[in-house]
C-alpha atoms as a PDB file:
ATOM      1  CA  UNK A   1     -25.863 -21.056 -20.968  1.00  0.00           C
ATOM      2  CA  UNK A   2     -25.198 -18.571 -18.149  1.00  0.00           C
ATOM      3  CA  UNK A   3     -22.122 -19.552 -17.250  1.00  0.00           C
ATOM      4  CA  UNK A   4     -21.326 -19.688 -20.966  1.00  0.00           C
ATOM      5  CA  UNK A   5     -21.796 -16.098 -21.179  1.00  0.00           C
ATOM      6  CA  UNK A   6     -20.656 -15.168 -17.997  1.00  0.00           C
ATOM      7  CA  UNK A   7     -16.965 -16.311 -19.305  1.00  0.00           C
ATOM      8  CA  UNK A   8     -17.152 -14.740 -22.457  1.00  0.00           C
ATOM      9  CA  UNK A   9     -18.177 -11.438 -20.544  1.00  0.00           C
ATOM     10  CA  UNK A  10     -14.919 -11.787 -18.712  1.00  0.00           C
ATOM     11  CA  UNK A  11     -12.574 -12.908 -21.722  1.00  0.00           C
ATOM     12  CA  UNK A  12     -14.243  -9.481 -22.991  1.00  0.00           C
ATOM     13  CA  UNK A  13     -12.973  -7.709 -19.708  1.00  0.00           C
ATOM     14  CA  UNK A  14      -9.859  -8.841 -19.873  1.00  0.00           C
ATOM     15  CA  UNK A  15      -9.325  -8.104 -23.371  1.00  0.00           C
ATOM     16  CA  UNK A  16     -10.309  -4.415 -22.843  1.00  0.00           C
ATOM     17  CA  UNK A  17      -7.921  -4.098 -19.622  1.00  0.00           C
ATOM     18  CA  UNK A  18      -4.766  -5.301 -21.743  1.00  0.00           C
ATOM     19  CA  UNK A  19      -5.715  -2.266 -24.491  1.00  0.00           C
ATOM     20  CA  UNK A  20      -6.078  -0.110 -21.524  1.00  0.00           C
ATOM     21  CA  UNK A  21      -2.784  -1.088 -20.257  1.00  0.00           C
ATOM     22  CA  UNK A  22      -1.113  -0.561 -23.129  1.00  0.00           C
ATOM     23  CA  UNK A  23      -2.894   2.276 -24.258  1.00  0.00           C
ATOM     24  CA  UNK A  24      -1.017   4.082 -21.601  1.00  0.00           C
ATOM     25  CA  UNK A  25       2.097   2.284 -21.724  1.00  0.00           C
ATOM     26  CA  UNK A  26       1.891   3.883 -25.683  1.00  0.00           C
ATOM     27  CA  UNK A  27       1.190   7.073 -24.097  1.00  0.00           C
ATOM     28  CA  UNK A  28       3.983   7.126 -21.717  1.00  0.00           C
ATOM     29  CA  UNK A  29       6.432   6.026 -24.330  1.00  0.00           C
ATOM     30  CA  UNK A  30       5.503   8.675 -26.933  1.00  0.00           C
ATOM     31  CA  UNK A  31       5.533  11.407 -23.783  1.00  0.00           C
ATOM     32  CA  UNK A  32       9.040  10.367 -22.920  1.00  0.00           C
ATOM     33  CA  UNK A  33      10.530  10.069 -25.615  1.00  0.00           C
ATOM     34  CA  UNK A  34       8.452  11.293 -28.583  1.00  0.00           C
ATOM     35  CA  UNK A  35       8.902  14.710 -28.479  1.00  0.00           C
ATOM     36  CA  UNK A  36      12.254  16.541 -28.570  1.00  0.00           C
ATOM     37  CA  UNK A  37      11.653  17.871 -24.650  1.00  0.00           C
ATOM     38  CA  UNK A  38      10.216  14.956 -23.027  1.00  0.00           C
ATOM     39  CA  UNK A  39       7.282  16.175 -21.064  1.00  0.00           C
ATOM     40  CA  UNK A  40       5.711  14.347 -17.666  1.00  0.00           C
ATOM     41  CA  UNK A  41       2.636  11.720 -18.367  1.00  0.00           C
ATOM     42  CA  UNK A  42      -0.234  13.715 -16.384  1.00  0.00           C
ATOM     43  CA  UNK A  43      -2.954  10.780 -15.660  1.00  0.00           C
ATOM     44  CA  UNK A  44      -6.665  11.727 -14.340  1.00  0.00           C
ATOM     45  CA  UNK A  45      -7.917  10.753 -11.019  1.00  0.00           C
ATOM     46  CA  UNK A  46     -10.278   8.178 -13.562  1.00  0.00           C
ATOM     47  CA  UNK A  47      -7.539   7.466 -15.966  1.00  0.00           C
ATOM     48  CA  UNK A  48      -5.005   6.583 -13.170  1.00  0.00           C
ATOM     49  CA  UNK A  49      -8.071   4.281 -11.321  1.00  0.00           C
ATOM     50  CA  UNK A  50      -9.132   2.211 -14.800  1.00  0.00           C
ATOM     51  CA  UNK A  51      -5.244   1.184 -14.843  1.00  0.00           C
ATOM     52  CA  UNK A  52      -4.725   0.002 -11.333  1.00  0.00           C
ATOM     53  CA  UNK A  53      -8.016  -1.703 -12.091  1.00  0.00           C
ATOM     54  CA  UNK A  54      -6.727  -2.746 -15.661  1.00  0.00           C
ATOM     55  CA  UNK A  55      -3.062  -4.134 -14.092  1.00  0.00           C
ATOM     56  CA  UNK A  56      -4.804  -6.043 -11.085  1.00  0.00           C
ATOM     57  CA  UNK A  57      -7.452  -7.589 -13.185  1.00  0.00           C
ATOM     58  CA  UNK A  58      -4.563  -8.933 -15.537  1.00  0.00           C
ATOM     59  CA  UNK A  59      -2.088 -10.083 -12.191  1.00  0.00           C
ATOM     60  CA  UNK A  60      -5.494 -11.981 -10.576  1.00  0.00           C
ATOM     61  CA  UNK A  61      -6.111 -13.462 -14.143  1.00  0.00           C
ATOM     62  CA  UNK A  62      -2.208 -14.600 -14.383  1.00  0.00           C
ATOM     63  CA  UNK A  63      -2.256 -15.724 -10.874  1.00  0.00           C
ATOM     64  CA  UNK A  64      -5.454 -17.583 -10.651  1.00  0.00           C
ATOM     65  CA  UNK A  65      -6.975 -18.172 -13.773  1.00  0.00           C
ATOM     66  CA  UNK A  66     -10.648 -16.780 -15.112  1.00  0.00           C
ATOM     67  CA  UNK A  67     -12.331 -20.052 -13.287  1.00  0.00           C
ATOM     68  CA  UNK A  68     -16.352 -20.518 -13.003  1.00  0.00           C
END
């Protein structure tokens, strides 16, 4: 049962890291190139953190698998 839920909890992480990802991928797109003067992608200190989090948690889950 624990281990049950334990994968589910992180299917559900890695579910929200790939809408974080390309939550800002959308971002960066519609900065660069949305606009008629492109304008630079500012990122906070906790925004820039939860997507190195976000794009190592997806590489380690490519790489190795989610095992338990």
């Amino acid at each position: 049962m624990g281990l049950v839920l334990l994968n589910k909890f992180l299917l559900l992480i890695l579910f929200l890291s790939i809408l974080n990802v390309i939550k800002e991928g959308v971002r960066f797109i519609w900065s660069w190139i949305g606009t008629d003067q492109p304008q630079r992608l500012i990122l906070s200190e906790k925004n820039l953190f939860l997507l190195g989090l976000s794009i190592s948690y997806i590489l380690l889950c490519i790489f190795s698998g989610i095992k338990i």
